[in-house]
Structures are given as structure tokens and as C-alpha cells.
Protein backbone atom coordinates (compact mmCIF):
# COMPACT_ATOMS: atom_id res chain seq x y z
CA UNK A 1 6.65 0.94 -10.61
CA UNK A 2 4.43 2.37 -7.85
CA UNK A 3 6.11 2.58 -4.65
CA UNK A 4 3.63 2.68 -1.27
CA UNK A 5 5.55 2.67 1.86
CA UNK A 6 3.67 0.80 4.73
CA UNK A 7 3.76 2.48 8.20
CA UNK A 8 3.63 -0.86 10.07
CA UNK A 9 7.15 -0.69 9.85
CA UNK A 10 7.40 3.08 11.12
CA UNK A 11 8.22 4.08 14.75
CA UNK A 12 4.97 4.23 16.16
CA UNK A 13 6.22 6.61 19.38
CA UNK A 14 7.07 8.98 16.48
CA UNK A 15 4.28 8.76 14.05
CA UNK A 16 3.72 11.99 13.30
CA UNK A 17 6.99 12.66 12.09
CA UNK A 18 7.39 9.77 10.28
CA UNK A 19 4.53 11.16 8.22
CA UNK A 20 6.02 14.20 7.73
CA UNK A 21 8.89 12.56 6.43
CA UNK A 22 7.06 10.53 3.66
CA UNK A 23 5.19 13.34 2.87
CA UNK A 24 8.29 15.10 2.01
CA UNK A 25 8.57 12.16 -0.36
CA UNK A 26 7.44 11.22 -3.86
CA UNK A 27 5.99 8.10 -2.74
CA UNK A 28 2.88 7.18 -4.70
CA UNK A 29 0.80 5.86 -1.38
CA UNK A 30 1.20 5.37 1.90
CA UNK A 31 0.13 1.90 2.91
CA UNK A 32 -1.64 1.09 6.23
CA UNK A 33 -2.25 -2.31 7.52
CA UNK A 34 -5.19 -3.13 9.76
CA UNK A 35 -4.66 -5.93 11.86
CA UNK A 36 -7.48 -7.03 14.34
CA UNK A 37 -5.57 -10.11 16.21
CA UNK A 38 -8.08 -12.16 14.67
CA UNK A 39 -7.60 -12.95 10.93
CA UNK A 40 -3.99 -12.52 11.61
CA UNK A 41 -2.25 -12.30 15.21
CA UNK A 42 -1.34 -9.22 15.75
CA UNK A 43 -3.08 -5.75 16.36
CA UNK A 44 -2.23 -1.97 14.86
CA UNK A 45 -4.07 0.86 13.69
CA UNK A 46 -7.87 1.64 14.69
CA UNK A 47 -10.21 4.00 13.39
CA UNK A 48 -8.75 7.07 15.32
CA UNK A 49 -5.15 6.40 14.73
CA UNK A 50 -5.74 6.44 10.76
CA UNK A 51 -8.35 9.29 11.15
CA UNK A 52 -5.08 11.25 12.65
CA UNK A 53 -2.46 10.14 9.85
CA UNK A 54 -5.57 10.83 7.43
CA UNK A 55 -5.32 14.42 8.82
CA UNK A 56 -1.35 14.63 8.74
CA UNK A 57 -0.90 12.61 5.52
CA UNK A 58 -0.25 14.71 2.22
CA UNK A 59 -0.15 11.44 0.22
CA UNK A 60 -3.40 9.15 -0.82
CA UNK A 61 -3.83 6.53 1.83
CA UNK A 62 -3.73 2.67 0.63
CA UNK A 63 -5.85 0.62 3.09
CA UNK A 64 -5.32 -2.89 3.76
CA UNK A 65 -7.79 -4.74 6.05
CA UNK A 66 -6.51 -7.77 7.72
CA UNK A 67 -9.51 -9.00 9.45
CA UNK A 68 -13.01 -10.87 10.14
CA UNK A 69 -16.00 -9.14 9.92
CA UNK A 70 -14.93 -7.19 6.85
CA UNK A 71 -18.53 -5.39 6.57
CA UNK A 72 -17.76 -3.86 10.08
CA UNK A 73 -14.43 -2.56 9.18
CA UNK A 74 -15.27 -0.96 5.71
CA UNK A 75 -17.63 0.85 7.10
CA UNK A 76 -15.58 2.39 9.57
CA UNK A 77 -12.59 3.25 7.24
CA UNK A 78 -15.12 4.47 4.35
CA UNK A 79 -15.83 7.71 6.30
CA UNK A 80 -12.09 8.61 6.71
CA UNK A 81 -12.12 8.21 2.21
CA UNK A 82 -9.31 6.88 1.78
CA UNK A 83 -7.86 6.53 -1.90
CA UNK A 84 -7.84 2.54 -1.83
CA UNK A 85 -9.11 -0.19 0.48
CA UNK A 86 -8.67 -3.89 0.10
CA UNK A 87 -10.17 -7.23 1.77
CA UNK A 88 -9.04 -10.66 1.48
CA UNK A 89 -10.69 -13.39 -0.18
CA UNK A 90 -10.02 -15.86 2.32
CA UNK A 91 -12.39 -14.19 4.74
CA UNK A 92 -15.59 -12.90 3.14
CA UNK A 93 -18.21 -14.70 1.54
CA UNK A 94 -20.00 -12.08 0.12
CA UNK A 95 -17.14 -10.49 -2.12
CA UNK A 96 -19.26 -8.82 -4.46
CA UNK A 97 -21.38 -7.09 -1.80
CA UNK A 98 -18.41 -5.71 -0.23
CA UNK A 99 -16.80 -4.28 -3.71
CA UNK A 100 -19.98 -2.55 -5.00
CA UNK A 101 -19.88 -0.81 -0.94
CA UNK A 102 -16.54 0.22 -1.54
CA UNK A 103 -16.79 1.39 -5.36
CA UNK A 104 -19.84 3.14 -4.82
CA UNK A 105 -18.34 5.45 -2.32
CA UNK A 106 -15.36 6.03 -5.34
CA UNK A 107 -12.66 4.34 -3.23
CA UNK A 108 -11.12 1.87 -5.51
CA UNK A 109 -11.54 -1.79 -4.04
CA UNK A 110 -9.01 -4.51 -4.30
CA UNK A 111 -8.55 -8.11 -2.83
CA UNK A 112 -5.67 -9.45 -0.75
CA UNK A 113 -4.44 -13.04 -1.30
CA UNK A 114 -2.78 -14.56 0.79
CA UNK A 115 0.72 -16.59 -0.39
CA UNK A 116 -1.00 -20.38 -0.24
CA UNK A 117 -3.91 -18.77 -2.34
CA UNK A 118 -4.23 -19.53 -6.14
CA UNK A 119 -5.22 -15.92 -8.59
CA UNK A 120 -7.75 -18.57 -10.04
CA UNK A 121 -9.98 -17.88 -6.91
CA UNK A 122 -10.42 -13.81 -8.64
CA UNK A 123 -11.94 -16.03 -11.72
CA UNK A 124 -15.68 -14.21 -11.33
CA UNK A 125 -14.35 -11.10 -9.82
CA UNK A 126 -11.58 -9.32 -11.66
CA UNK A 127 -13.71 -7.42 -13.73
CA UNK A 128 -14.91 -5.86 -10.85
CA UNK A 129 -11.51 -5.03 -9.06
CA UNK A 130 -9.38 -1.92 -9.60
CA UNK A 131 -6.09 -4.25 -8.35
CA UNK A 132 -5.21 -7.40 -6.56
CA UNK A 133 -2.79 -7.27 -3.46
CA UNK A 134 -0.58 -10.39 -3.46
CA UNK A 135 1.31 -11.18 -0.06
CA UNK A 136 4.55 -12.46 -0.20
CA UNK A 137 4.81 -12.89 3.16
CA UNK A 138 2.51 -14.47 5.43
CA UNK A 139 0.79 -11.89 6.70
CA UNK A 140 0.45 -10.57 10.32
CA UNK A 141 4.15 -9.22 10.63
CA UNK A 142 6.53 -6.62 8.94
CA UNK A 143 10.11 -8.24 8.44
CA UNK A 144 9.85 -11.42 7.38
CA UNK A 145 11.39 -12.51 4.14
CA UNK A 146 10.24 -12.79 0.87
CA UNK A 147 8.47 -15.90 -0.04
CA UNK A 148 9.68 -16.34 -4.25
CA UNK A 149 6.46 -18.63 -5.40
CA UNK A 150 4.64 -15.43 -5.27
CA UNK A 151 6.30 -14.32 -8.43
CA UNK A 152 5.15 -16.88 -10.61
CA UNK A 153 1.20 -16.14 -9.12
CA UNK A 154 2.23 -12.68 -10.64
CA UNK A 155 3.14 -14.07 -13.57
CA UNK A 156 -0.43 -15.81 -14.37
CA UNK A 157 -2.44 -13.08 -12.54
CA UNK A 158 -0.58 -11.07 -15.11
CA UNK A 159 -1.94 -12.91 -18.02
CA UNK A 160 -5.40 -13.50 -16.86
CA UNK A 161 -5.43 -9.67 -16.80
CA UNK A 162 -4.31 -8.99 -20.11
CA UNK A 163 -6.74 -12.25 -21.57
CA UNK A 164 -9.39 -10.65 -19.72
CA UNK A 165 -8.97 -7.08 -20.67
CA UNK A 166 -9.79 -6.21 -16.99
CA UNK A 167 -8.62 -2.78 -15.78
CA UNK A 168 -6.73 -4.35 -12.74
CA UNK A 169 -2.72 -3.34 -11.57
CA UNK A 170 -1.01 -6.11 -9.38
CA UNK A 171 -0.14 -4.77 -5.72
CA UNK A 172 2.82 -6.81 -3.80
CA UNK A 173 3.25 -6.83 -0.09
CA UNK A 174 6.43 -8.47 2.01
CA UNK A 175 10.07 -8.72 2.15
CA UNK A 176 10.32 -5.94 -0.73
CA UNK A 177 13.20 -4.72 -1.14
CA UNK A 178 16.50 -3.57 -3.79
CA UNK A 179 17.34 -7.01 -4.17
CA UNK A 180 14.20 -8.45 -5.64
CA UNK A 181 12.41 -5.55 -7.15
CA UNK A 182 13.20 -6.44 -10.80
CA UNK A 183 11.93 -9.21 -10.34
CA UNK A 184 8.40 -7.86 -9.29
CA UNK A 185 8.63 -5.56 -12.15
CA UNK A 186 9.57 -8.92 -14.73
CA UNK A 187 6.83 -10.61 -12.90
CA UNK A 188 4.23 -7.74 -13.89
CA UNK A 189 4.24 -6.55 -10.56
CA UNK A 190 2.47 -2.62 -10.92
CA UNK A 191 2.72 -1.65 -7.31
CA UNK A 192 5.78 -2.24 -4.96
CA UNK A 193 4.63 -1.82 -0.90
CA UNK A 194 7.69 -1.74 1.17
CA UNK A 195 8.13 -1.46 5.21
CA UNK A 196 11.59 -2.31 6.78
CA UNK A 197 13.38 -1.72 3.54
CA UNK A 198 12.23 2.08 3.53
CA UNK A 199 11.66 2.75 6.99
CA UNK A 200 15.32 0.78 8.28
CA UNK A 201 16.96 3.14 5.76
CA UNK A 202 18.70 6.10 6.43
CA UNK A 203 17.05 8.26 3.90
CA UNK A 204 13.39 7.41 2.64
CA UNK A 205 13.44 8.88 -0.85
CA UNK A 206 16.89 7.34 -1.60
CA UNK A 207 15.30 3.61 -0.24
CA UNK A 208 11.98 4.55 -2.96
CA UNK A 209 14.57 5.68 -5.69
CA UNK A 210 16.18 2.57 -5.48
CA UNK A 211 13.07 0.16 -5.76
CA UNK A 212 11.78 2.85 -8.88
């Protein structure tokens, strides 16, 4: 199990420190959520607050665009190279457009779905995906509990994978925590993304041990 920690849930008045700490880590990622009070309502990071946790970050940065006008925003967050950017199906009409942008600049591309979306809608595109991000919350907000159906989507994405052959890991976003990890990892869950659960704890590598 992967384990990306997701600074919407860090102390933003202390950012760079909270960096530090992860960095200090063996986290696998560190997850940032882009928010544009559009697609979701709420706003967070812009170009030049990720340019500076780019700059402070020792870790590969996971980036996770919650948005309209996806085109705009890849763009913007392909100069700062991250390691992995993803887009959600809900939004874009021109998916494969969009993947070939990212992949040709060698960030690996993923979708987002969001928890009332079926896997089946990936039918014509997981060939071309290096991993799916399922939300098990709705997303918008860190701290909200875990919403179970998203399991069994993890379940079938699973085996649509593995029928498929595709080269695709399954990402998992909301209400993470010690309590349900197993189950993300029965599920066939490859990469765990965790907020409160890491950053509410008094020591982050002990919080990542625990979901590991």
C-alpha cells in the first residue's frame, strides 16, 4: 500500500513546516488538491502556492484537479512537473486530449471519479491511464467520513484491470483512515491518500505506519 498524505488537511499558516515534516517521512507522495470554487465549493492552492511546496517538497507531488476548464489548469500545473496529475471525468469532454497533454510531458495522468460515478464510464480509456482516483467522499472538503459503496467500485475497477491487462493502480481519496484501510487493501485499493487521519495525529510517520 502506497500512502500519499494530502496537505488540504495541513495547517496552512504553517505550511512550510508541515512540509518539512512529511519530508522527514517515508510517505510515497504528497497529495495536493486543487479546488477552484467551481466544480466543487471550495477554494485552495493556486499556481504559486504549489510552485513554493514544489520548491520545499523532497517527495513527488500527486496533483489532483478539482475543477472546470481542465485544459486551463493542466497547463498551468504542467510547468511546475509534477510526478502525477489527475482530472475528473465528470467535467471534461475531451478526455483523451487531455491524457495524451499530460503523458506527453511524462507526468503520469489519471482520472478522478466521483462516489455516484460508475468505473464503467473508464470503459474506452483505461488503457490509456497510469491509475484511477476513486473518491470516497464527496469531494470539496477534508473530514468527512467515509462513504463504504466505494469499496465494491474498487472491487470491479479491480477486475476490469486485471481482464484488461491495463497497467493502471487504484488511488482512494476520503475518510481514510486505521479503521478501514484493510479494507481498501481487500478491495484492491493500490494507493491510500489520507488528510485528517495523518495530519490530526501526533506523529506523521507513526499515522503512515499504521495505514502500511
Amino acid at each position: 500500500m502506497l500512502v500519499a498524505p494530502s496537505i488540504l488537511s495541513a495547517d496552512f499558516g504553517r505550511l512550510n513546516e508541515e512540509i518539512d515534516e512529511l519530508n522527514k517521512t517515508d510517505c510515497d507522495y504528497i497529495h495536493i488538491d486543487v479546488m477552484d470554487g467551481h466544480f466543487v465549493p471550495n477554494l485552495t492552492f493556486g499556481k504559486c502556492v504549489i510552485e513554493a511546496v514544489a520548491k520545499r517538497a523532497k517527495k513527488p507531488l500527486d496533483i489532483h484537479l478539482m475543477v472546470q476548464n481542465i485544459d486551463f489548469f493542466v497547463k498551468m500545473m504542467i510547468d511546475l512537473k509534477p510526478f502525477s496529475l489527475s482530472f475528473h471525468v465528470e467535467e471534461e469532454k475531451h478526455i483523451n486530449r487531455i491524457l495524451h497533454l499530460i503523458k506527453d510531458n511524462c507526468i503520469k495522468a489519471g482520472i478522478a471519479l466521483n462516489p455516484h460515478t460508475s468505473q464503467d464510464s473508464l470503459e474506452y480509456i483505461l488503457r490509456y491511464i497510469d491509475f484511477v482516483l476513486l473518491m470516497s467522499v464527496n469531494p470539496g472538503f477534508g473530514g468527512q467520513n467515509f462513504i463504504s459503496s466505494t469499496l465494491e467500485k474498487a472491487i470491479r475497477l479491480k477486475e476490469i484491470i486485471k481482464d484488461g491487462n491495463f497497467d493502471c493502480k487504484i488511488s482512494m481519496d476520503g475518510g481514510i483512515n486505521s479503521q478501514n484501510i484493510n479494507m481498501l487493501k481487500e478491495s484492491g485499493v493500490d494507493i491510500a491518500i489520507a488528510g485528517n487521519y495523518i495530519f490530526k495525529s501526533q506523529n506523521y510517520q507513526e499515522a503512515i505506519n499504521s495505514l502500511r
